[in-house]
Protein backbone atom coordinates (compact mmCIF):
# COMPACT_ATOMS: atom_id res chain seq x y z
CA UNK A 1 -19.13 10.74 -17.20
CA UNK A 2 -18.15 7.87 -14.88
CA UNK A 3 -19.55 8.67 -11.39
CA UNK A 4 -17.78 8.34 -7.52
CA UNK A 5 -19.30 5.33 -6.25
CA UNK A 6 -20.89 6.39 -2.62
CA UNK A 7 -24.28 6.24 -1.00
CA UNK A 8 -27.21 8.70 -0.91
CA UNK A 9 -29.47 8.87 1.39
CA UNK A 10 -30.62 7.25 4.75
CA UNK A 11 -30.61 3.45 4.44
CA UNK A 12 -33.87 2.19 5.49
CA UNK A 13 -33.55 0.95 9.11
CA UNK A 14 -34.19 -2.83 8.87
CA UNK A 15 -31.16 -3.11 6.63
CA UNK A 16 -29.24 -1.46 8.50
CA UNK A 17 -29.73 -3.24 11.86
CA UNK A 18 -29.23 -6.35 9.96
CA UNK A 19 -26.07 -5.24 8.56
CA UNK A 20 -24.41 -4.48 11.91
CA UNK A 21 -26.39 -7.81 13.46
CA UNK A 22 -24.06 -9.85 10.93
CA UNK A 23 -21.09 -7.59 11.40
CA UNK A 24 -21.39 -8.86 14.99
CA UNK A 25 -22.12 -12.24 14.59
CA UNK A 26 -18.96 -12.21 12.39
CA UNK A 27 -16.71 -10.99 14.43
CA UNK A 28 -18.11 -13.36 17.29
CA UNK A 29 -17.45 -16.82 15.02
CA UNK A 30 -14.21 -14.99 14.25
CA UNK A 31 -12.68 -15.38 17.61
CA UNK A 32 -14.22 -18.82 17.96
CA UNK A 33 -12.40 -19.69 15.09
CA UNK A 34 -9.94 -18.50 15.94
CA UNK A 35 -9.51 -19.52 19.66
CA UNK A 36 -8.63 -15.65 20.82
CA UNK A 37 -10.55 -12.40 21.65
CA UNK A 38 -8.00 -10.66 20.07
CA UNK A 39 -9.37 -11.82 17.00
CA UNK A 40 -12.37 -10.58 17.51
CA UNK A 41 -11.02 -7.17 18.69
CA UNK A 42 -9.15 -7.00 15.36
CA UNK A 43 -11.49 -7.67 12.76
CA UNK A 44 -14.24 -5.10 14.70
CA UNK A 45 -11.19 -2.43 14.50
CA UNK A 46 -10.73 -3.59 10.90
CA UNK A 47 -14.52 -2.99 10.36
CA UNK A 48 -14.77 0.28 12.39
CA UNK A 49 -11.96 1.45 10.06
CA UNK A 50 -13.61 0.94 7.30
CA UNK A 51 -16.46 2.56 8.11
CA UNK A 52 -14.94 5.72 8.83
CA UNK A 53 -12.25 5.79 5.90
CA UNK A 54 -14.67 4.70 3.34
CA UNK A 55 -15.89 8.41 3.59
CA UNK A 56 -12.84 9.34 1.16
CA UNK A 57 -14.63 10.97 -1.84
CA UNK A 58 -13.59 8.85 -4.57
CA UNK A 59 -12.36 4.77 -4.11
CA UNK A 60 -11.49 3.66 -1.50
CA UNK A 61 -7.64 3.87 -1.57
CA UNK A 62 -7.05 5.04 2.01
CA UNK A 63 -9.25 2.28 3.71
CA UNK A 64 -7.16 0.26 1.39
CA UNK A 65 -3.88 1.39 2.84
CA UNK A 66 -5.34 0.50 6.17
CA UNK A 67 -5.90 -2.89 5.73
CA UNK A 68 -3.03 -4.49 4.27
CA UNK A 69 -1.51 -2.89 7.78
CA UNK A 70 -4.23 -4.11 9.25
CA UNK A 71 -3.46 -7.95 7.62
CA UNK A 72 0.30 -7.63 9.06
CA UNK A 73 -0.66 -7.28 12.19
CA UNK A 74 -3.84 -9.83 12.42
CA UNK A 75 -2.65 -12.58 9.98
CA UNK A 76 -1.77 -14.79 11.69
CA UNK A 77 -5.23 -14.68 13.87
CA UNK A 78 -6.65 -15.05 10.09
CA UNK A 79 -4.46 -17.78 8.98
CA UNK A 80 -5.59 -20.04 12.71
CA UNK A 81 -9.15 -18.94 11.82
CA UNK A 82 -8.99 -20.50 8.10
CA UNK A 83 -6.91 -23.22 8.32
CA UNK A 84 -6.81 -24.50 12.06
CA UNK A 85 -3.24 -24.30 12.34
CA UNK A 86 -0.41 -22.09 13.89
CA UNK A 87 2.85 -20.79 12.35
CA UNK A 88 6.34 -21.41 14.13
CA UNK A 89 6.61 -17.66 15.79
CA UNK A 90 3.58 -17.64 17.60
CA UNK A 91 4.64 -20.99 19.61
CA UNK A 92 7.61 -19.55 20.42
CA UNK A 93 7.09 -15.85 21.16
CA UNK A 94 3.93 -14.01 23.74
CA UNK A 95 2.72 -12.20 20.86
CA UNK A 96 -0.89 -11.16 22.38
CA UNK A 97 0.57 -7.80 23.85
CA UNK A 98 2.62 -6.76 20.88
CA UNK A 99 -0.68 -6.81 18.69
CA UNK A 100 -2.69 -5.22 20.84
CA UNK A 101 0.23 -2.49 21.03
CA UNK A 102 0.40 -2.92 16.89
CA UNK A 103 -3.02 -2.31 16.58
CA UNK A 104 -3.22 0.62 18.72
CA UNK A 105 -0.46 2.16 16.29
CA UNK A 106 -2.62 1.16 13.22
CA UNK A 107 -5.54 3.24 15.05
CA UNK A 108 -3.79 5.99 15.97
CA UNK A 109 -2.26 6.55 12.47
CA UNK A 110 -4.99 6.71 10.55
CA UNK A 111 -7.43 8.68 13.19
CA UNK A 112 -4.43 11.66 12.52
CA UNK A 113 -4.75 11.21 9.14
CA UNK A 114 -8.57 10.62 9.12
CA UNK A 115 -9.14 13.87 11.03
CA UNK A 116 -6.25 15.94 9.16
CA UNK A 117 -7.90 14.46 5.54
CA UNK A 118 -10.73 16.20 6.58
CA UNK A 119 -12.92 12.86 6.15
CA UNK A 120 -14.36 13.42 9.79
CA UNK A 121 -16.27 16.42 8.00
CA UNK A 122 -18.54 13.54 6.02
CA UNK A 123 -21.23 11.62 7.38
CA UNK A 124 -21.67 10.14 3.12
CA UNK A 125 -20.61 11.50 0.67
CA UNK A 126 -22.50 12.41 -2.57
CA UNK A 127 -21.70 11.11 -6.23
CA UNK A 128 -19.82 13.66 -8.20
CA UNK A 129 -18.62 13.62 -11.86
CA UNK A 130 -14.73 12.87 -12.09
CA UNK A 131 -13.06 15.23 -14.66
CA UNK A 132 -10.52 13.15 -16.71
CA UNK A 133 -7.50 14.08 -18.50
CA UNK A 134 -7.75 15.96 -21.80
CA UNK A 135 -5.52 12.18 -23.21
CA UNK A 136 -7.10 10.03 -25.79
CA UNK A 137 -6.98 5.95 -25.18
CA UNK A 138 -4.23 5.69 -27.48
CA UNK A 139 -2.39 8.33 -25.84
CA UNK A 140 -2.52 6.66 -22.90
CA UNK A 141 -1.57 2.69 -23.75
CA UNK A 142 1.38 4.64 -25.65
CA UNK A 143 2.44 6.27 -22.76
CA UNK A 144 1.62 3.67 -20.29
CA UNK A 145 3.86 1.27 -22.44
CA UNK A 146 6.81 3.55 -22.08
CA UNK A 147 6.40 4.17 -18.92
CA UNK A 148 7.01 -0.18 -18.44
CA UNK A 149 9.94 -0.14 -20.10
CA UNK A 150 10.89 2.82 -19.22
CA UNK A 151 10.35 1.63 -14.75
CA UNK A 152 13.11 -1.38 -15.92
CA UNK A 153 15.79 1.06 -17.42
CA UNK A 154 15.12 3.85 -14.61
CA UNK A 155 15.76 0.88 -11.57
CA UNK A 156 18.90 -0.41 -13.63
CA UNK A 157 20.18 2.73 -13.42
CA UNK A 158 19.40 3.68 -9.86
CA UNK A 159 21.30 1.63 -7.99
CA UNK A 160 24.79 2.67 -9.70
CA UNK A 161 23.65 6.26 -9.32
CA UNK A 162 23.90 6.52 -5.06
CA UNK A 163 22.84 10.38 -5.24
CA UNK A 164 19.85 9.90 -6.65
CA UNK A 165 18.98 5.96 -5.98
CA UNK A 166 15.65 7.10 -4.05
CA UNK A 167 14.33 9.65 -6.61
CA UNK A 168 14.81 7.51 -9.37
CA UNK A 169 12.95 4.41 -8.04
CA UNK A 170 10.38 6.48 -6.97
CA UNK A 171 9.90 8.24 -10.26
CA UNK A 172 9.63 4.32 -11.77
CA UNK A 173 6.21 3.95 -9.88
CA UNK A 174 4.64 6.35 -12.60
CA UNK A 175 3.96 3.56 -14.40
CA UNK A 176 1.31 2.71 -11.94
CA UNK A 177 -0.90 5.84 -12.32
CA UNK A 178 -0.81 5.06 -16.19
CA UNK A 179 -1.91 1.82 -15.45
CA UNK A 180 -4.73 3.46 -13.39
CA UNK A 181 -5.80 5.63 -16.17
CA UNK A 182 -5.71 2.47 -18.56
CA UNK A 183 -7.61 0.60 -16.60
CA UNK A 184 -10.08 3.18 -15.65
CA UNK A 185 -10.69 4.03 -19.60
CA UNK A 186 -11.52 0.31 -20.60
CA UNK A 187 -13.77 0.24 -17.40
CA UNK A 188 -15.52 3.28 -18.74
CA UNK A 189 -15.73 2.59 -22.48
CA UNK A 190 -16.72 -1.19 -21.72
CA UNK A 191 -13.79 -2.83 -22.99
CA UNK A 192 -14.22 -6.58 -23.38
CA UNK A 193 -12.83 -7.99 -19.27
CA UNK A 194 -10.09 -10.07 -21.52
CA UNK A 195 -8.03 -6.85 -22.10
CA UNK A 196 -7.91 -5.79 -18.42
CA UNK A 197 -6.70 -9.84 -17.97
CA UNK A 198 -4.24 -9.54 -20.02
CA UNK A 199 -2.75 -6.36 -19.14
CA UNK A 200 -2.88 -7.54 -15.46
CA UNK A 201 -1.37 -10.82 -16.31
CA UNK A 202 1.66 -9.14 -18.01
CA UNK A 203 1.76 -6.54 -14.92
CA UNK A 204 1.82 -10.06 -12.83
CA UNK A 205 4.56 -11.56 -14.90
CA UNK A 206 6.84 -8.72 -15.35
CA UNK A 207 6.57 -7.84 -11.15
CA UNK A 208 8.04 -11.99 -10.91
CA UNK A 209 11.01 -10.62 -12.58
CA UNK A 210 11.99 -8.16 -10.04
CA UNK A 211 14.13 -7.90 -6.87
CA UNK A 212 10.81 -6.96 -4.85
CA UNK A 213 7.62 -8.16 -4.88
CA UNK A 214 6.41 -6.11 -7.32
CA UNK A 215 3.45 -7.97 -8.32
CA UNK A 216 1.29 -6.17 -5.72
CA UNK A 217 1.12 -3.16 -7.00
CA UNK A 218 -0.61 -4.03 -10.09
CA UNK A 219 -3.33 -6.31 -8.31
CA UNK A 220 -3.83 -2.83 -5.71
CA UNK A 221 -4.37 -0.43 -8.72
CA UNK A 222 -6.36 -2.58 -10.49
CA UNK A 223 -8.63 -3.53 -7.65
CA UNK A 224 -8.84 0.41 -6.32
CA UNK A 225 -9.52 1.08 -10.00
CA UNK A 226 -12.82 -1.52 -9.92
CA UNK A 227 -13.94 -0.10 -6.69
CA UNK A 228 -14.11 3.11 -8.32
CA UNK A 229 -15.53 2.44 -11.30
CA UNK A 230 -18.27 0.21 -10.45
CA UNK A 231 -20.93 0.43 -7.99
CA UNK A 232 -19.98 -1.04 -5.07
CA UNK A 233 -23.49 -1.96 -3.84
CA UNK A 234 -23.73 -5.18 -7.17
CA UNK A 235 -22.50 -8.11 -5.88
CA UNK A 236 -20.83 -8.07 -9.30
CA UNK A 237 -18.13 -5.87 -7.94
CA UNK A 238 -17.06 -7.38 -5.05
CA UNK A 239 -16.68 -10.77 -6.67
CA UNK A 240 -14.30 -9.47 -9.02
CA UNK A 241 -12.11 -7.85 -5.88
CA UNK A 242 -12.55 -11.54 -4.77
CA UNK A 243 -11.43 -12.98 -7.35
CA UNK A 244 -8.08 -10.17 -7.38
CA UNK A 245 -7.76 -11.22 -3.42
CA UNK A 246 -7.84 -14.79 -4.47
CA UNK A 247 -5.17 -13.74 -6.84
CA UNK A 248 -3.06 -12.11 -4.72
CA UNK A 249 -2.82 -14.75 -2.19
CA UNK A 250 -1.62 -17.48 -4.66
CA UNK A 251 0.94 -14.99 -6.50
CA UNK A 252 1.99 -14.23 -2.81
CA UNK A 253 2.36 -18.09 -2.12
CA UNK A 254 4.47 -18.02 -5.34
CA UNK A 255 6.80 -15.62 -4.67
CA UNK A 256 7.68 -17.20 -1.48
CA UNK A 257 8.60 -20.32 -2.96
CA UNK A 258 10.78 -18.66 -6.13
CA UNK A 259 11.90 -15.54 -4.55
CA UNK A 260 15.56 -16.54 -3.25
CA UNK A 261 15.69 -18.32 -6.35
CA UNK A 262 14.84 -15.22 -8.77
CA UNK A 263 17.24 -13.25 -6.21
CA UNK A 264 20.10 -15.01 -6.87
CA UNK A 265 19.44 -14.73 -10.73
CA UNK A 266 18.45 -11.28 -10.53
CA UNK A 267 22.14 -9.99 -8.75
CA UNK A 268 23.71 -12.42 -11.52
CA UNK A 269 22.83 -10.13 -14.10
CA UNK A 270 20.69 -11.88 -16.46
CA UNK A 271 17.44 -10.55 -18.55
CA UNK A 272 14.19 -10.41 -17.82
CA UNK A 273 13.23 -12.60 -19.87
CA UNK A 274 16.12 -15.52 -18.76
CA UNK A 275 13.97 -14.44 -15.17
CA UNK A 276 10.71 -15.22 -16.39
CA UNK A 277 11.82 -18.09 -17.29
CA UNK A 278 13.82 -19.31 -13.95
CA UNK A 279 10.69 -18.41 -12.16
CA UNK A 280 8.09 -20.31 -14.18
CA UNK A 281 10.86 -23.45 -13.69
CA UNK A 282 10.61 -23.01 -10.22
CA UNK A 283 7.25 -22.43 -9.89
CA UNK A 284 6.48 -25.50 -11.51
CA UNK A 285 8.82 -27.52 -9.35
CA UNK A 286 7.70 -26.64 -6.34
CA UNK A 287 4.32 -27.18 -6.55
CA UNK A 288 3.90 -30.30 -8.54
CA UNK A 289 4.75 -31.91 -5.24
CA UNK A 290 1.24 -32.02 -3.95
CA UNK A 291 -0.46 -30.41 -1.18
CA UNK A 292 2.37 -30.21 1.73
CA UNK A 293 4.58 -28.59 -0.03
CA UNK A 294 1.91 -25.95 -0.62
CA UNK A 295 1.01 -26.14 3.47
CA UNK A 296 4.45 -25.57 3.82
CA UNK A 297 4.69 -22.51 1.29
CA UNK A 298 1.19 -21.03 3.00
CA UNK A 299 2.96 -21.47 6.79
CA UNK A 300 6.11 -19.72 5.02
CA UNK A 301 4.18 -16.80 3.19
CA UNK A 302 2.14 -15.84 6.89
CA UNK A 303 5.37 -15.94 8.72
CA UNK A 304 6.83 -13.35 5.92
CA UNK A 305 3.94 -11.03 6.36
CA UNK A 306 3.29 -11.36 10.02
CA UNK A 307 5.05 -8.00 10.99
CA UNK A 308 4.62 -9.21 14.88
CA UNK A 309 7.45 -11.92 16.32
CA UNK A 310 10.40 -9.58 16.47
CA UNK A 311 8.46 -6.70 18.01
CA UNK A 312 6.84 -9.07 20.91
CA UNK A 313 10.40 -10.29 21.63
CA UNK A 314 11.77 -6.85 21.88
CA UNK A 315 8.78 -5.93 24.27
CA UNK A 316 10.36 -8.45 26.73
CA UNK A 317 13.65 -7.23 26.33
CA UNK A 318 13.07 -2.88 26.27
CA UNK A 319 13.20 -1.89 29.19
CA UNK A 320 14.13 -4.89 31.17
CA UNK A 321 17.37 -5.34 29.50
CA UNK A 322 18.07 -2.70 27.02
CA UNK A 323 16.87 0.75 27.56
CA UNK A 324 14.64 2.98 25.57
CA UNK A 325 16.47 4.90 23.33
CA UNK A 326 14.24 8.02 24.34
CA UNK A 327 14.07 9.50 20.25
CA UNK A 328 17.28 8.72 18.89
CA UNK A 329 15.93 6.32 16.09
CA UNK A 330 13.21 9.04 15.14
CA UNK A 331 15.40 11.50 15.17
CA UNK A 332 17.94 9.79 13.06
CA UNK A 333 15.45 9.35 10.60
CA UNK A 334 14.62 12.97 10.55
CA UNK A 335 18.81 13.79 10.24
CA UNK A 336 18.62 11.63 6.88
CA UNK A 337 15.87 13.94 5.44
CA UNK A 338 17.92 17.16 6.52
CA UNK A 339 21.09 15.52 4.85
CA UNK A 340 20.64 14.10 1.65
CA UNK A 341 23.24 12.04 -0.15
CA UNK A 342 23.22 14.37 -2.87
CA UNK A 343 24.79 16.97 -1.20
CA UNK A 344 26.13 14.68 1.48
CA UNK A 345 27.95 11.92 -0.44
CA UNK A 346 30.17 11.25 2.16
CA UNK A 347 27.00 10.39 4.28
CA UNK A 348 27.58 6.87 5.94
CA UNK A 349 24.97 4.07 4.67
CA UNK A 350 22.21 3.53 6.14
CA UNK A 351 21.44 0.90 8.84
CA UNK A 352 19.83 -2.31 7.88
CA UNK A 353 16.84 -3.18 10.28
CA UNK A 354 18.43 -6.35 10.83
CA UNK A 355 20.48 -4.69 13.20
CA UNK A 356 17.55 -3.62 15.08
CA UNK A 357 16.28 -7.05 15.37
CA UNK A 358 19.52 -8.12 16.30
CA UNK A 359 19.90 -5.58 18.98
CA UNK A 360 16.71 -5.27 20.55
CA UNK A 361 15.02 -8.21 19.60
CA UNK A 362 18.28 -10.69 20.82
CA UNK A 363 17.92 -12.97 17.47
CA UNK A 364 21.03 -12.98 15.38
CA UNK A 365 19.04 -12.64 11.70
CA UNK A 366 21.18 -12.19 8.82
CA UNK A 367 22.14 -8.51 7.92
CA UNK A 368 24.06 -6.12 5.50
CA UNK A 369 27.21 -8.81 5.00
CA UNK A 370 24.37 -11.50 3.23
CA UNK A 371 22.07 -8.71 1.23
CA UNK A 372 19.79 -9.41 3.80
CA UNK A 373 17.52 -7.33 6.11
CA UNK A 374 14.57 -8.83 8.22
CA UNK A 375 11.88 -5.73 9.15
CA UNK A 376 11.50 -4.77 12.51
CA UNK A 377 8.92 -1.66 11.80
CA UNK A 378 7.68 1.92 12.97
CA UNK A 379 5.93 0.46 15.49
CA UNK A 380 8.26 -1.37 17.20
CA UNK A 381 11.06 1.86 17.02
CA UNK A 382 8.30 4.17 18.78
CA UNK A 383 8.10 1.16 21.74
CA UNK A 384 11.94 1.20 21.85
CA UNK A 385 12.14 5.02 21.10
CA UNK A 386 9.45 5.95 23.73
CA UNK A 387 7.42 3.40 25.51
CA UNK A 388 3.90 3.30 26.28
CA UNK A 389 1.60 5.36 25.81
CA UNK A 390 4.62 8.32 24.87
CA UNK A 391 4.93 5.81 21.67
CA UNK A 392 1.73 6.57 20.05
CA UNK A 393 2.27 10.50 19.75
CA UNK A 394 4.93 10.91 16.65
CA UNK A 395 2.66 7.62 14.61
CA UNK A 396 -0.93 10.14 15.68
CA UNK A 397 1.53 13.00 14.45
CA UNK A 398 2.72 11.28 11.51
CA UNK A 399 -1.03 10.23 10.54
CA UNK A 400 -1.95 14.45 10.58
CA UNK A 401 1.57 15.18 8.69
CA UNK A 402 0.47 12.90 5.70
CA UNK A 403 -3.34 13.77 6.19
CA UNK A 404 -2.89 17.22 5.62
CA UNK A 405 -0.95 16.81 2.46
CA UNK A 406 -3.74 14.42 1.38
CA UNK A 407 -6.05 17.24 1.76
CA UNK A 408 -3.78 19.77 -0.29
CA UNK A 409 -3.67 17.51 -3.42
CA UNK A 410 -7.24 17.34 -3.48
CA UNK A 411 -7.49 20.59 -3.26
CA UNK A 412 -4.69 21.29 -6.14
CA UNK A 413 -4.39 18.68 -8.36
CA UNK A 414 -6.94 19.78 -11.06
CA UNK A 415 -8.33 16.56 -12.39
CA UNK A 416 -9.83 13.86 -10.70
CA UNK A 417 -8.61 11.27 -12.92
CA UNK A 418 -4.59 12.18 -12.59
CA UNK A 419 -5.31 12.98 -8.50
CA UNK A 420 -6.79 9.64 -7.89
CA UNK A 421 -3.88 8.05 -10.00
CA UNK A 422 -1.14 10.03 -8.12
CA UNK A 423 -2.89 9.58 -4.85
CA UNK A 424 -2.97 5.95 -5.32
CA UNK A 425 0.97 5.84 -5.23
CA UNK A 426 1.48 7.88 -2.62
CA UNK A 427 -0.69 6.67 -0.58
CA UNK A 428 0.02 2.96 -0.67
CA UNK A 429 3.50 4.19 -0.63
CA UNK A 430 3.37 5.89 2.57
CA UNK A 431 1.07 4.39 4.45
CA UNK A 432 0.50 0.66 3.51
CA UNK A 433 3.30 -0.74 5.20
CA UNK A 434 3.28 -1.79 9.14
CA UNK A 435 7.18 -3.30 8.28
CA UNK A 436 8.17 -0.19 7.44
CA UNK A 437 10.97 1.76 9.28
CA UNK A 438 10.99 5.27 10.42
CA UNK A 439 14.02 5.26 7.84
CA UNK A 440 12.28 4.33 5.56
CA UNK A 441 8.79 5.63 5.89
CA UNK A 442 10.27 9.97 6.31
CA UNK A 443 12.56 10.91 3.66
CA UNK A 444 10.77 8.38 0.71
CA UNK A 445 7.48 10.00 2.00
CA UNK A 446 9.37 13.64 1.43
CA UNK A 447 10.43 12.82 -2.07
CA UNK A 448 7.41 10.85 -3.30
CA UNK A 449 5.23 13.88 -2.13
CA UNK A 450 7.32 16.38 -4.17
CA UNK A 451 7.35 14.35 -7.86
CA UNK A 452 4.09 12.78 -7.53
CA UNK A 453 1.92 15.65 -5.50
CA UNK A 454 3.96 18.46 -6.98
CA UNK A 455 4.55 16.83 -10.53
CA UNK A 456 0.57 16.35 -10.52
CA UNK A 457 -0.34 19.93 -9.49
CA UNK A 458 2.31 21.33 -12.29
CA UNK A 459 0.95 18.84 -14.75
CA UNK A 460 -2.55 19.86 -14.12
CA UNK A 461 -2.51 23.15 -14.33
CA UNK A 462 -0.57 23.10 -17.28
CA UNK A 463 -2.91 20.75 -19.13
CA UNK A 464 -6.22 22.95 -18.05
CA UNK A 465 -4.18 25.82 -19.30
CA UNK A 466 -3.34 24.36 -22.69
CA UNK A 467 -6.74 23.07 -22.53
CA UNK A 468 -8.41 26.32 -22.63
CA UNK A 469 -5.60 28.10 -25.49
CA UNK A 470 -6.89 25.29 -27.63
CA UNK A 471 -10.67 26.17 -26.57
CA UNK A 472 -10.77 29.71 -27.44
CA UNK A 473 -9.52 29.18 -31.22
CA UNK A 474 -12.67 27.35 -31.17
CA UNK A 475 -15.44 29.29 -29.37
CA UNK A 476 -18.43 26.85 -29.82
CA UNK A 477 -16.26 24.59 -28.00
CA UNK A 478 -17.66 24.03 -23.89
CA UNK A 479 -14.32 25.22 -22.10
CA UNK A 480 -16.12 23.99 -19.10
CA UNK A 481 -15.89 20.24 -19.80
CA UNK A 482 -12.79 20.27 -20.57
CA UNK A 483 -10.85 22.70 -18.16
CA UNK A 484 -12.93 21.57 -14.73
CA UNK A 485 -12.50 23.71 -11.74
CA UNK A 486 -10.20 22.14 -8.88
CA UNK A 487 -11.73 19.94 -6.86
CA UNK A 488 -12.64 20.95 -3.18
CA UNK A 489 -13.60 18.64 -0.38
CA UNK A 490 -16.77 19.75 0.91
CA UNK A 491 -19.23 18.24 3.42
């Protein structure tokens, strides 16, 4: 059975002295490179973090999470680094002090979570066998395969159904844990590397057809899958998640360039396949043009996922000019949990964070009226909710909230295989985004916690329980292997 990469043993010393002697000269060239401490303050808090959060039995999917909100914060430092050059918004904006104050968010997040996940209890962690579902392969790719065209029908029909709009997009990510399991299987059973191409290049092709980015998803599960498949100490491994970062970087680069073209074809109602085919065109237009246009697209694509400008503008402005709002966007969030549309459908919409930026950040972005809303973020609502240091209490509080439900699900969800699938989802739901909203981070967190982490623990028990029926009409049979105990974290 397949094995949870980790480490045994004490590393000899040498090695290890060596390996923090590099970590340090790294971060050292970094802020040379870069021309800022804070770089070098950001990629040590990006290492510390994954040091501590690697301790997840299992892949890595937490230490993950933390740093794609890691990248939105530090980005642009990155982008300076690598290519010498600054974006628009940090000429025009003191951004130093907003990510410091974004990076102190990121920290305290995760340290509620870390200590609430129970991860503080692990210096290493010990290989374990993973139990996997009682599903053949071709149970599986069938399923998986309805669950993709199934995701297309489910979002089609969300958005004219306004009670249950969240539920029903939520309930379209399943697709992703099947994809998980796919993967996982032709890892294990040493399926020729061309198959897990080629169902990642579909993935890829079908996510350029959406509204939403939804390419990333794909390239996350696939990658998490690797890391926990394969032994992360071959170099073999981490050139593939190179490769997948390479990846995602160009089909990020992409998407900038097409996506307000594939928007305005999506709302006109055409096919996925008409899609495809408007973003290949434009795809191909764009970049024929040589290598400014591309400079152009890279500037464009860091400026998208730099979560950072309209936060350090709203510093200046909160409290000097507008006050704190001492709660009232937290606690609005919290109101939409307690009333949800379906038995509220009177319940007004909900505010576009353009209207934040607008209002607190003094930049007139466009809003609801255009289909339009720029992010603003959790951690710039706690600043305006609260102020510093009262700001970093709910995001600590938030971090334990989610950490603790972490810990249930491993303690519930029966098999290894369908908890790290579900937890994959929820996690990089919940937890991935610095953009996010307080809106939108509470109630989605809510629901995706009861269908995934609920769903799982029914589904589970259910399967271990049909599992063993089937084993005692056969006695010889090892019940076992086949009906595993729950798993429970354990230092």
């Amino acid at each position: 059975m397949p094995l949870v990469a980790a480490r045994t043993g004490r590393a000899p010393a040498l090695p290890r002295q060596l390996r923090d002697l590099g970590a340090l000269g790294l971060i050292s060239v970094f802020g040379l490179l870069a021309g800022d401490w804070v770089a070098s303050l950001g990629l040590a808090v990006l290492f510390a973090g994954w040091k501590y959060l690697s301790r997840e039995p299992g892949p890595p999917i937490v230490a993950a999470a933390f740093s794609l909100q890691w990248l939105q914060v530090m980005v642009a430092m990155v982008y300076v680094a690598i290519s010498g050059r600054q974006i628009g918004e940090m000429r025009h904006a003191d951004y130093r002090p907003m990510m410091l104050i974004g990076l102190a968010c990121v920290v305290a997040l995760f340290s509620g979570f870390y200590f609430a996940a129970g991860f503080a209890r692990f210096k290493r962690y010990r290989a374990q066998p993973l139990s996997v579902l009682p599903w053949s392969m071709n149970r599986i790719m069938v399923v998986y395969l309805a669950t993709v065209a199934g995701s297309g029908i489910l979002q089609e029909l969300a958005w004219s159904t306004p009670g249950l709009t969240q539920p029903m997009l939520i309930f379209s990510r399943i697709r992703y844990v099947f994809l998980y399991f796919l993967i996982t299987r032709l890892i294990k059973n040493r399926m020729p590397w061309p198959w897990v191409a080629a169902i990642l290049f579909t993935e890829l092709m079908l996510g350029f057809t959406g509204f939403f980015a939804e390419f990333r998803e794909p390239l996350v599960v696939v990658t998490i899958a690797i890391l926990g498949m394969m032994d992360r100490r071959r170099a073999r491994t981490w050139i593939l998640v190179g490769v997948l970062a390479v990846l995602g970087v160009l089909s990020t680069i992409i998407w900038t360039a097409i996506k307000p073209i594939v928007r305005r074809e999506y709302v006109g109602v055409v096919s996925r396949t008409e899609r495809l085919g408007a973003a290949i065109t434009v795809t191909g237009a764009t970049f024929t043009i040589g290598g400014p246009e591309w400079k152009y697209q890279s500037d464009s694509m860091v400026s998208r996922i730099w979560a950072i400008y309209f936060p350090a503008l709203a510093l200046k402005r909160v409290p000097s000019i507008v006050p704190h709002e001492n709660g009232k966007i937290l606690w609005g969030a919290i109101q939409n949990v307690l009333t949800p549309r379906m038995f509220f459908p009177g319940k007004a919409n909900l505010p576009s964070q353009s209207d934040e930026v607008r209002k607190y950040a003094g930049v007139w972005v466009a809003g609801r009226e255009t289909n339009t809303s720029y992010a603003f973020g959790y951690a710039a609502e706690s600043y305006v909710d609260f102020g510093v240091p009262l700001m970093f209490v709910p995001i600590f509080v938030w971090g334990l909230l989610i950490g603790f439900a972490y810990r249930w699900m491993h303690k519930h969800i029966v098999y290894d295989e369908l908890r790290i699938g579900v937890l994959i989802v929820i996690v990089w739901s919940t937890l991935a985004y610095y953009e996010a909203s307080w809106l939108m981070m509470v109630g989605p967190t809510v629901t995706i916690m009861v269908i995934f982490g609920g769903g799982a623990v029914l589904v589970g028990r259910f399967l271990r329980g049909t599992s063993k029926k089937n084993l005692r009409a056969r006695p010889r049979a090892n019940v076992s292997a086949v009906a595993p105990k729950p798993y429970r974290l354990s230092p």
